[in-house]
N, C-alpha and C. Protein backbone atom coordinates (compact mmCIF):
# COMPACT_ATOMS: atom_id res chain seq x y z
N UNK A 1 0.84 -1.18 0.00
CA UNK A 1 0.00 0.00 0.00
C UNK A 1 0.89 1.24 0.00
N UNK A 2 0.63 2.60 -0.85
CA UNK A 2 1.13 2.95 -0.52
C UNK A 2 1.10 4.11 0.79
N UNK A 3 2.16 5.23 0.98
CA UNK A 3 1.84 5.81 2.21
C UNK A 3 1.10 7.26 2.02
N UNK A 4 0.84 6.95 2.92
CA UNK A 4 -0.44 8.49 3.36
C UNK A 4 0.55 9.71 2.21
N UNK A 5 1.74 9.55 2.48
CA UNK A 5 2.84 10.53 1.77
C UNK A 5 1.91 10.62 0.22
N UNK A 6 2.40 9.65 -0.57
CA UNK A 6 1.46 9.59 -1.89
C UNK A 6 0.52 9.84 -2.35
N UNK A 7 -0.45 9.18 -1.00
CA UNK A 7 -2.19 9.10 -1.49
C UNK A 7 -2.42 10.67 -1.34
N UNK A 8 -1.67 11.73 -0.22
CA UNK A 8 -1.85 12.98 -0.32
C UNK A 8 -1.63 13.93 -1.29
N UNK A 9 -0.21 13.24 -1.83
CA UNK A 9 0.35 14.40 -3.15
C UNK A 9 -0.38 14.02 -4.16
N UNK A 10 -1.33 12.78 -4.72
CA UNK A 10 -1.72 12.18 -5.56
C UNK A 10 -3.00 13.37 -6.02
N UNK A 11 -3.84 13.59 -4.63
CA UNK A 11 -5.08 14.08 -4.43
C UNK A 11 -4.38 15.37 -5.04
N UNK A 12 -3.60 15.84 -4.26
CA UNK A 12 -2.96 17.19 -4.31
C UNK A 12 -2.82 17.37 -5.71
N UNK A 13 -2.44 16.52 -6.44
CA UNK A 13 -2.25 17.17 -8.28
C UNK A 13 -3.19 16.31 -8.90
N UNK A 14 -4.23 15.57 -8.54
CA UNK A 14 -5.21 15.53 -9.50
C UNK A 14 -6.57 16.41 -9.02
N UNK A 15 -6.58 17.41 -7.39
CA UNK A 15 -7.92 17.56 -7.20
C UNK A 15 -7.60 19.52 -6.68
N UNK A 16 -6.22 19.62 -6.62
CA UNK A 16 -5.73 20.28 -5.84
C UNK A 16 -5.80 20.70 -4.59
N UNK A 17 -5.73 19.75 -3.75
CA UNK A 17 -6.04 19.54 -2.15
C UNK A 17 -5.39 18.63 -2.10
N UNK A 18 -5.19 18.26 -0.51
CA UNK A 18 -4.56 16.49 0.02
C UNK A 18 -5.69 15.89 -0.20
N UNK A 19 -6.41 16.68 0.70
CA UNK A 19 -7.64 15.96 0.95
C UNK A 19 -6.79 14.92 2.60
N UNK A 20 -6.38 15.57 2.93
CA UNK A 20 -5.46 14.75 4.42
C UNK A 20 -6.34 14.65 5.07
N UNK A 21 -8.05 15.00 5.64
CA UNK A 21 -8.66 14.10 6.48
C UNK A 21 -9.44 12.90 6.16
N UNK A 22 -9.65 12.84 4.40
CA UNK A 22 -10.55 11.55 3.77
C UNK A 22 -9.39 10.66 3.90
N UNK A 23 -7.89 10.38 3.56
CA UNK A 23 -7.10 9.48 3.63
C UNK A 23 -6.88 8.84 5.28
N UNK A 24 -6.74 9.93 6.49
CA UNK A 24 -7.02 9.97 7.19
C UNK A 24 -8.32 9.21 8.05
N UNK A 25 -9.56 9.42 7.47
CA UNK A 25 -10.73 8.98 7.64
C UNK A 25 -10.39 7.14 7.61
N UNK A 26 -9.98 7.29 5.98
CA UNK A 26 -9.91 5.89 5.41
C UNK A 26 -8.91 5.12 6.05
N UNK A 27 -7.56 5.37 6.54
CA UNK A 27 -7.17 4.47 7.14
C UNK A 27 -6.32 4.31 8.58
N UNK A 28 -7.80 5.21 9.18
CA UNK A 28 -7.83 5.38 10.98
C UNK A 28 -8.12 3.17 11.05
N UNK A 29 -8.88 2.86 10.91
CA UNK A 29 -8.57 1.48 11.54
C UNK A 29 -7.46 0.79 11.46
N UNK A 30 -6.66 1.45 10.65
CA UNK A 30 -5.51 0.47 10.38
C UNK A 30 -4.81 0.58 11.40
N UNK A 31 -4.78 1.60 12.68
CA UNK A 31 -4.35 1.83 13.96
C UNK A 31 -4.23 0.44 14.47
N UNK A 32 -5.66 -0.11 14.71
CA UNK A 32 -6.00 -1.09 15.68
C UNK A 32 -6.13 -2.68 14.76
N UNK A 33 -6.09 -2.81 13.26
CA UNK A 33 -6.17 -3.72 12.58
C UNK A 33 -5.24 -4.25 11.72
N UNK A 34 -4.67 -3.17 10.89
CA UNK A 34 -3.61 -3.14 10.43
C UNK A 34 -3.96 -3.54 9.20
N UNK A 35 -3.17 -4.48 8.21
CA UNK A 35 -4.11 -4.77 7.28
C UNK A 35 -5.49 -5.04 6.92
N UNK A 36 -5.95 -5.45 7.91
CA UNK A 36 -7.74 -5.35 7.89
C UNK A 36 -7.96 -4.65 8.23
N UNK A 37 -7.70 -3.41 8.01
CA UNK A 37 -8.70 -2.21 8.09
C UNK A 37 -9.12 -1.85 6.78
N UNK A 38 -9.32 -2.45 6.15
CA UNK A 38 -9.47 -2.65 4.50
C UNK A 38 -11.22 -3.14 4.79
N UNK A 39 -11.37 -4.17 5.87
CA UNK A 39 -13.02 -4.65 5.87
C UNK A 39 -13.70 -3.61 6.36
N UNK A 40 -13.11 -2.48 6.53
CA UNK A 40 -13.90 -1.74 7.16
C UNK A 40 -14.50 -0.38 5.80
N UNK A 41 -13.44 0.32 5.70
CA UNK A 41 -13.30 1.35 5.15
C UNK A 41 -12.29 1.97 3.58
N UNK A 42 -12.74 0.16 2.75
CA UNK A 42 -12.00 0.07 1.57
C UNK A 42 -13.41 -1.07 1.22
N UNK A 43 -14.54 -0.55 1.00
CA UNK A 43 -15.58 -1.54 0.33
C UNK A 43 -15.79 -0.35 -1.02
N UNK A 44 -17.03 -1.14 -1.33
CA UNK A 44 -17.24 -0.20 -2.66
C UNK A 44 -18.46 0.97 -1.99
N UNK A 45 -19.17 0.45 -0.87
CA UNK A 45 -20.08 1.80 -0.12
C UNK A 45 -19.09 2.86 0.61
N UNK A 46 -17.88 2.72 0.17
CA UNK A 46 -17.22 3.55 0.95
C UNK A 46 -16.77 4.93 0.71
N UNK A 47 -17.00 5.13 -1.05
CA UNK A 47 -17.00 6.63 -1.74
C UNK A 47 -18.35 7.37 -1.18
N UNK A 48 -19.42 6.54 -1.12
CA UNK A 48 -20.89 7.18 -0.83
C UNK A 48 -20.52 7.14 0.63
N UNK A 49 -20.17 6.84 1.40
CA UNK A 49 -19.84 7.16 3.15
C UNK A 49 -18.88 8.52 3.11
N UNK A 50 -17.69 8.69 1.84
CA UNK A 50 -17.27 10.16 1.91
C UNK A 50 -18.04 11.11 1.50
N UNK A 51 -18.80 10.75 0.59
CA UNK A 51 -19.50 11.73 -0.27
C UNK A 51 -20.89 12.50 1.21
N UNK A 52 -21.01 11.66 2.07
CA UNK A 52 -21.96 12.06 2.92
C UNK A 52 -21.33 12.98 3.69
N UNK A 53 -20.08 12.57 3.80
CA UNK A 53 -19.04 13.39 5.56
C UNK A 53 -18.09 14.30 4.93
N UNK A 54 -17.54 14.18 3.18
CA UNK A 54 -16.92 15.05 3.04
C UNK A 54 -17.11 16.21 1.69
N UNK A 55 -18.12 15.48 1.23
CA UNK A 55 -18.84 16.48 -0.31
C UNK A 55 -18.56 15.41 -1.30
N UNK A 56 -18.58 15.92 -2.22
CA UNK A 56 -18.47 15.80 -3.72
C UNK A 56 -16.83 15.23 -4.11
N UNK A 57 -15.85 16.15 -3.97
CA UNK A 57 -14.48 16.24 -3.91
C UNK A 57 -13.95 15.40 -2.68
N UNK A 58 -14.57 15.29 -1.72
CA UNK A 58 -14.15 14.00 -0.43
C UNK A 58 -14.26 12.36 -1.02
N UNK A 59 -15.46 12.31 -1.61
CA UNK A 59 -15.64 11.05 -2.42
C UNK A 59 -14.84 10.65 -3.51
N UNK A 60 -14.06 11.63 -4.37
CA UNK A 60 -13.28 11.57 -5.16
C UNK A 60 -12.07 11.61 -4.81
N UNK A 61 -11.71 11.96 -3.70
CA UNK A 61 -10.39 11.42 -2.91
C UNK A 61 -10.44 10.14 -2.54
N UNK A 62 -11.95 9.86 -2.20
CA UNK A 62 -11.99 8.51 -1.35
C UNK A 62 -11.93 7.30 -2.80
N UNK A 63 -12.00 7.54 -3.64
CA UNK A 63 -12.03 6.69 -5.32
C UNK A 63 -10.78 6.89 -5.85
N UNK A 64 -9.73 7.62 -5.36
CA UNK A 64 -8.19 7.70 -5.70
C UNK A 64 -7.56 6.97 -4.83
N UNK A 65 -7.91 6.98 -3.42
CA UNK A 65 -7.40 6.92 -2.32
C UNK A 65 -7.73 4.90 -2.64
N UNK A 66 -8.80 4.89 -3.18
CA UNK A 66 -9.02 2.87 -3.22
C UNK A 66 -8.16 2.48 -4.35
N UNK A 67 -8.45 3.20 -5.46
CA UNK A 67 -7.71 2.96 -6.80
C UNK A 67 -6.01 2.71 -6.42
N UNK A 68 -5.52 3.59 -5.51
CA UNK A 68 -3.91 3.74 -5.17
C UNK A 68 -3.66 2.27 -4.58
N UNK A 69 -4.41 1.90 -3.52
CA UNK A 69 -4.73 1.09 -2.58
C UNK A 69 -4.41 -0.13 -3.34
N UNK A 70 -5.63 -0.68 -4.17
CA UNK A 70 -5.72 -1.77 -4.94
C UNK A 70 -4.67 -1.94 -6.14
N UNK A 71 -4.53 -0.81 -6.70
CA UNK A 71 -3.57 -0.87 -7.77
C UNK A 71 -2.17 -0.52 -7.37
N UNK A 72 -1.34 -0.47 -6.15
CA UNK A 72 -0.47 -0.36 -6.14
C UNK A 72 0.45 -1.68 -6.24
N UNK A 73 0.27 -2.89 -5.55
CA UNK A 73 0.65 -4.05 -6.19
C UNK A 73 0.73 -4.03 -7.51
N UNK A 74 0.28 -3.72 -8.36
CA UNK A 74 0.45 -3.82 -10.19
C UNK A 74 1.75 -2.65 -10.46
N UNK A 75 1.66 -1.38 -9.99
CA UNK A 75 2.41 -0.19 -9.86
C UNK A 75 3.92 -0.73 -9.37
N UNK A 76 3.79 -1.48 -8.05
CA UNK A 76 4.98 -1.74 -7.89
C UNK A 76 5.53 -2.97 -8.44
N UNK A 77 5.03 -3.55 -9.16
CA UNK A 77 5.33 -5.05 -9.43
C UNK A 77 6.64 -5.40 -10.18
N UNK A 78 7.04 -4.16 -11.45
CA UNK A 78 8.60 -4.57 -11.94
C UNK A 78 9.41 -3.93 -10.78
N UNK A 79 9.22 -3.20 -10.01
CA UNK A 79 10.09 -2.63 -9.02
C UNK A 79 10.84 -4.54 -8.26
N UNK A 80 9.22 -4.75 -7.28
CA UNK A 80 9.75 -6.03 -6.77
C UNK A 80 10.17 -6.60 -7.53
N UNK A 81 10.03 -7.08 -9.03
CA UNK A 81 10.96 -8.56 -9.93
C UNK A 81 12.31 -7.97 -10.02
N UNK A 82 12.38 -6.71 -10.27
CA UNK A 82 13.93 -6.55 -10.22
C UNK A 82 14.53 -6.19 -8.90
N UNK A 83 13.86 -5.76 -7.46
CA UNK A 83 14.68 -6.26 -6.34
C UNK A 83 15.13 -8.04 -5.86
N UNK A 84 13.78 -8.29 -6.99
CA UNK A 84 14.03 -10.10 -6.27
C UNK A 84 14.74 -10.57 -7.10
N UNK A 85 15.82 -10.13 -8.25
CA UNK A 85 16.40 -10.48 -8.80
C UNK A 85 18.03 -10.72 -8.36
């Protein structure tokens, strides 16, 4: 996954904001769960749970913020074959 560092600058040049309390929002359980904090606050009702608490532009952080999430395994994937090389 990557870190809060990313998912912020990401928001930051596609929305122009961090948007640092929806990333925030999204992965406060990971405090107490760690990787499963994903069952909580990485479903697909989970853009419409920002869109209620943070607008329009909160929900669209929260749909970058899953996209980064899920697709970063693919993103990093020649990185790892050529460290495991």
């Amino acid at each position: 996954m990557p870190s809060r560092f990313i998912h912020n600058n990401v928001n930051r040049f596609l929305l122009g904001d961090s948007h640092e309390n929806v990333n925030a929002w999204m992965d406060y359980p990971a405090k107490y769960l760690g990787r499963h904090h994903r069952l909580f606050r990485h479903t697909p009702w989970t853009p419409i749970q920002a869109w209620k608490k943070f607008g329009f532009t909160g929900m669209l952080a929260c749909i970058i913020h899953l996209t980064l999430d899920y697709g970063w395994g693919i993103i990093t994937l020649p990185w790892r074959m050529i460290k495991g090389l």
